[in-house]
Every structure is written in structure tokens, then in C-alpha cells.
Protein backbone atom coordinates (compact mmCIF):
# COMPACT_ATOMS: atom_id res chain seq x y z
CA UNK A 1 -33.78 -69.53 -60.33
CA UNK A 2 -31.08 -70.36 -57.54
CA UNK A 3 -30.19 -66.58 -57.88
CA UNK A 4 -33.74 -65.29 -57.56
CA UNK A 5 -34.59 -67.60 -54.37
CA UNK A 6 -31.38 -66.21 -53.11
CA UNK A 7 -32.49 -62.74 -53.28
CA UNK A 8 -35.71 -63.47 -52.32
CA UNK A 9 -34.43 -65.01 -49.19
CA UNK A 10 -31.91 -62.33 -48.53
CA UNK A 11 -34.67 -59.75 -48.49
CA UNK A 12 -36.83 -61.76 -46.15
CA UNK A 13 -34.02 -61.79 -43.83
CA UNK A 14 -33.53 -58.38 -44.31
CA UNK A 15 -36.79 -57.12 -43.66
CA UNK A 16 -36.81 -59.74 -40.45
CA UNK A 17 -34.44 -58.32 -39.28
CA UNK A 18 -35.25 -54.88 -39.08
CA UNK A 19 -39.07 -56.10 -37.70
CA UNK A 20 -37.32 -57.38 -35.04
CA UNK A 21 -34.49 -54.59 -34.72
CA UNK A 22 -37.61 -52.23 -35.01
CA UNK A 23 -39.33 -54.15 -31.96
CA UNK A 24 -35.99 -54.60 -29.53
CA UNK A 25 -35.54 -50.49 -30.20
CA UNK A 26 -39.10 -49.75 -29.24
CA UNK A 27 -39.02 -51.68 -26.27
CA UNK A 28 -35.89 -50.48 -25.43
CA UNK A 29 -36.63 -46.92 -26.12
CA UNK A 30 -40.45 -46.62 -25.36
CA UNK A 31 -41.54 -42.97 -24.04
CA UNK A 32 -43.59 -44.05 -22.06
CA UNK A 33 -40.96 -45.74 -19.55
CA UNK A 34 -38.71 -42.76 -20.42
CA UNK A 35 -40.68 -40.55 -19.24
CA UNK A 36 -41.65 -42.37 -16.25
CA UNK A 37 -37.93 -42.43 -15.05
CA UNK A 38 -37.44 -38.60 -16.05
CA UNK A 39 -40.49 -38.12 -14.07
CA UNK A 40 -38.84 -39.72 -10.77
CA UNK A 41 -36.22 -38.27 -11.09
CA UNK A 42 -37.62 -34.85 -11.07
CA UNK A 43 -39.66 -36.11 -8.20
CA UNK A 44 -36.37 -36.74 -6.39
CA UNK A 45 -34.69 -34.15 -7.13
CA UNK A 46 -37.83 -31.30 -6.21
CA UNK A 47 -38.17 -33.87 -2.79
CA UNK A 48 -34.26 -32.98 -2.12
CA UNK A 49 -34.50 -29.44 -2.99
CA UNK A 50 -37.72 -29.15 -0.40
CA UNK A 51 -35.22 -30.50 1.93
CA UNK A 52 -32.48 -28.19 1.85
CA UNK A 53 -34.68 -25.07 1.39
CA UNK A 54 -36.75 -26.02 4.59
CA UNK A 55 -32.93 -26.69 6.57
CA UNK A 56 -32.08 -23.43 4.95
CA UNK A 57 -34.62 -21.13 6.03
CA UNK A 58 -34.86 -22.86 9.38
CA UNK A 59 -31.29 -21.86 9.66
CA UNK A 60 -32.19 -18.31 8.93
CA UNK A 61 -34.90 -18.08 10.95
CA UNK A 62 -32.22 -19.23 13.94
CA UNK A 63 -30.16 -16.42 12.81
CA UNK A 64 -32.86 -14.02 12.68
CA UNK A 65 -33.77 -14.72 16.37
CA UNK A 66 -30.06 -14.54 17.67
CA UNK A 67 -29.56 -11.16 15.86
CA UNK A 68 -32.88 -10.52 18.08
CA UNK A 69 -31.40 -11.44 21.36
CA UNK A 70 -28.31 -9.51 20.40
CA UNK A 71 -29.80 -6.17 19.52
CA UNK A 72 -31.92 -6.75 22.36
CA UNK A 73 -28.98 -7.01 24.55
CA UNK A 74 -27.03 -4.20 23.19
CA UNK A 75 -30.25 -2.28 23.41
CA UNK A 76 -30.36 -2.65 27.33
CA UNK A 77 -26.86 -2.31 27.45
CA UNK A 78 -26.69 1.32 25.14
CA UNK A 79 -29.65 2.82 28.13
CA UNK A 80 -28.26 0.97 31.07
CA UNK A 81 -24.56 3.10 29.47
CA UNK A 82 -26.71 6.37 28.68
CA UNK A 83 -28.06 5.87 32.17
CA UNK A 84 -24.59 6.17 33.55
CA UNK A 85 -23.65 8.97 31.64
CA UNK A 86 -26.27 11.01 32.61
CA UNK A 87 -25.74 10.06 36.04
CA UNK A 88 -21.88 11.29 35.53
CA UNK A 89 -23.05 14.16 33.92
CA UNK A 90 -25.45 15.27 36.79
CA UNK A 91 -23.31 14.33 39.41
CA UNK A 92 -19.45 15.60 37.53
CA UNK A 93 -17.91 18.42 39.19
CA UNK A 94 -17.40 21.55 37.44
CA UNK A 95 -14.03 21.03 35.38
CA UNK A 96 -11.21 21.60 37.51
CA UNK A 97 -7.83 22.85 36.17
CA UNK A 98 -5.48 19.64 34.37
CA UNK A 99 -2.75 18.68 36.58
CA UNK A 100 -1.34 16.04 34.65
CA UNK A 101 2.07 17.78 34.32
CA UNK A 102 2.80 17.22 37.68
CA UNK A 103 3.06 13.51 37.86
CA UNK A 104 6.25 13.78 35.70
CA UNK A 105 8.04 14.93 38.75
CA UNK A 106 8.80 13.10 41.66
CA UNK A 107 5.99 13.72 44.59
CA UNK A 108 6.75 15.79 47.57
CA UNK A 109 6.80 14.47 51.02
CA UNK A 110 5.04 17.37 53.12
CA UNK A 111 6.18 15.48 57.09
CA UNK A 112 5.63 17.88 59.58
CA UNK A 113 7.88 17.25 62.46
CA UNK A 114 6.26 18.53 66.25
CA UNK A 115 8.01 18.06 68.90
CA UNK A 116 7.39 15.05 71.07
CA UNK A 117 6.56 17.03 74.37
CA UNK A 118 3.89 19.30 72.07
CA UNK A 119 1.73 16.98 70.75
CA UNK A 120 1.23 13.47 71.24
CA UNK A 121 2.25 11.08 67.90
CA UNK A 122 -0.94 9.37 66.44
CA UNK A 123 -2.00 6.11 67.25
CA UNK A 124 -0.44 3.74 64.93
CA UNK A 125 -3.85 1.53 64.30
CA UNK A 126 -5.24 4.64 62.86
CA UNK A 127 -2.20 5.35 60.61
CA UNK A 128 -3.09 2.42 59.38
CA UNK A 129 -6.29 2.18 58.98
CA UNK A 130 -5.72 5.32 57.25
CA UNK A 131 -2.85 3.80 54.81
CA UNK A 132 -5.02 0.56 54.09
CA UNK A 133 -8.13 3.04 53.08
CA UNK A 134 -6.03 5.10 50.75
CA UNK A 135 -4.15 1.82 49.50
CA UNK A 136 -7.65 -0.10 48.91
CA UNK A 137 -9.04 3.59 46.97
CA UNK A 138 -5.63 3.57 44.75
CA UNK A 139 -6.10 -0.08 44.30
CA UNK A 140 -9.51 0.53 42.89
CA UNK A 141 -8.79 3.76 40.30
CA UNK A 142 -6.10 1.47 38.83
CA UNK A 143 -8.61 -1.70 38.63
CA UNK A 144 -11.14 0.77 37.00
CA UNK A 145 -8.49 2.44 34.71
CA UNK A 146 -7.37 -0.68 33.41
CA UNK A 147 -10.71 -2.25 32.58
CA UNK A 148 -10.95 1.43 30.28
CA UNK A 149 -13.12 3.50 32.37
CA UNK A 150 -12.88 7.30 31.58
CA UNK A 151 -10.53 8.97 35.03
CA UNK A 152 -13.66 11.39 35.23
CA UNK A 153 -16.02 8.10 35.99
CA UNK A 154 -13.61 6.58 38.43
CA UNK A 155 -13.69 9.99 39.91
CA UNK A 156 -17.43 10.30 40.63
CA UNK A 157 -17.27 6.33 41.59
CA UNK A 158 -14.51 6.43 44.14
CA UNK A 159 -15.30 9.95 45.43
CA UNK A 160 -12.29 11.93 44.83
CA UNK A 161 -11.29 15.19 42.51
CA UNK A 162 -10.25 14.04 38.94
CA UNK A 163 -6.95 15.68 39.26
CA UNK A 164 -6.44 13.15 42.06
CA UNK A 165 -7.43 10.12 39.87
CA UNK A 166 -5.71 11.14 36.98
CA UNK A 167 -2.21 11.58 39.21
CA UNK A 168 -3.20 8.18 40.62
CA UNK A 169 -3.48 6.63 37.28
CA UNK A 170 -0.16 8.55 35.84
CA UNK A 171 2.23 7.42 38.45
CA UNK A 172 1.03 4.04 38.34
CA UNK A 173 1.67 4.32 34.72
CA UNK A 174 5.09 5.46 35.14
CA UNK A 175 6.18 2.75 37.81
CA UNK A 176 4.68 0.08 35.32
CA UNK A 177 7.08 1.23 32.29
């Protein structure tokens, strides 16, 4: 009988214990608060993707608007450029013959010399008025050259023949070397 009362015992405790391991896993793993916390953290996680996609296409829509501004710019800046060229193209020259094999040799000094009693020697202010107005025009076909203006645009800007401007530019070039 001590045997039977045993195993009667043993399977009460037994089948206690699983009631109550049943119960603790239930609670433990109920659905319902499962899917409550999968369900938050969806909500979290589509609240944090709103987020970045609003930053993202705000971002774009910045970009978008200072692509505008830039087109826009380069826009005025391709007429304001076709307006010069047509300008240079009404107001060019016809082409004159290319003397840019001269400035590889030395220039000539052409000095007349008069006789004193013949003809009175020029005023030396207007010598130099003279020198300072040629000076200030070299000055500038060198300042335009180097900022990359074509010779035939510093020519109709400055108001001298191209072959001019272009002897200009290649003798500065060869004292700069």
C-alpha cells in the first residue's frame, strides 16, 4: 500500500506541477502581450521611418531649388555671353592677315631724327601722356588675356587691330618665360 500511495502522490505532484508550469508559461508567453509589444514596436519603428523620409525629401526638395537657382544663373549668364558674342560678331573687323610670326623677332625702333633748327622737339608732358596711354592700353590686353579672353574680344574692347593685341599678348609672353 506504501508503494501505491507513493505513486499516487508522485503523480499528483507531477500533474501539479505541470498545472502550474502550464500557468507560469502562459503568463509568461500570452499573445496577447506579445503582440502588444510587436505592435509598438512597429509603431516605433514606422514613427522613425516617417522621420527620416520627411528629413529626406526635405533635403531633396533643398537640392531641387539650388539646382534651380543654378540653372537659372547659368541661364542669364549663357544670353548675357551670347549677347557678347553677337556684339563681337557685329562689331569684329573683317579678318586681317596673322602676324604672329613677327613677335619672335626683336621689335624695330623706327626714331626719326630732324634736326633741331627744323622742327621743334615735342613737349615732353605730351610724350608722356602719350607713353602712360599706351602703357595703361598694354596693361589692360594683358589683364584681359590672362583672365582667358579670346585676343579678338580684347581687340574690339580696347579698340585696336587684333594683330596689335595678339603682338601685345606674345611679347609679354616671351618676357614672362
Amino acid at each position: 500500500m506504501s508503494f501505491t500511495l507513493l505513486l499516487i502522490l508522485n503523480l499528483l505532484g507531477w500533474i501539479l506541477f505541470l498545472v502550474i508550469f502550464r500557468i507560469v508559461v502562459r503568463r509568461a508567453v500570452k499573445p496577447t502581450r506579445i503582440l502588444g509589444e510587436i505592435e509598438t514596436e512597429v509603431d516605433s519603428l514606422v514613427t522613425e521611418l516617417n522621420g527620416t523620409t520627411e528629413r529626406n525629401i526635405r533635403l531633396l526638395e533643398e537640392a531641387i531649388l539650388r539646382l534651380k537657382r543654378a540653372t537659372d544663373q547659368a541661364d542669364k549668364r549663357l544670353r548675357i555671353m551670347q549677347g557678347e558674342l553677337k556684339k563681337r560678331d557685329e562689331e569684329s573687323p573683317p579678318p586681317r592677315p596673322d602676324y604672329s610670326h613677327l613677335a619672335s623677332r626683336k621689335p624695330i625702333s623706327l626714331k626719326v631724327v630732324e634736326d633741331e633748327e627744323e622742327a621743334p622737339s615735342p613737349a615732353p608732358v605730351e610724350e608722356d601722356s602719350a607713353e602712360n596711354e599706351n602703357g595703361d592700353i598694354r596693361e589692360s590686353i594683358v589683364r584681359l588675356y590672362r583672365q582667358g579672353i579670346d585676343s579678338r574680344l580684347i581687340a574690339s574692347r580696347v579698340g585696336r587691330p587684333v594683330g596689335e593685341v595678339e603682338l601685345i599678348i606674345s611679347l609679354m609672353e616671351k618676357t614672362d618665360r
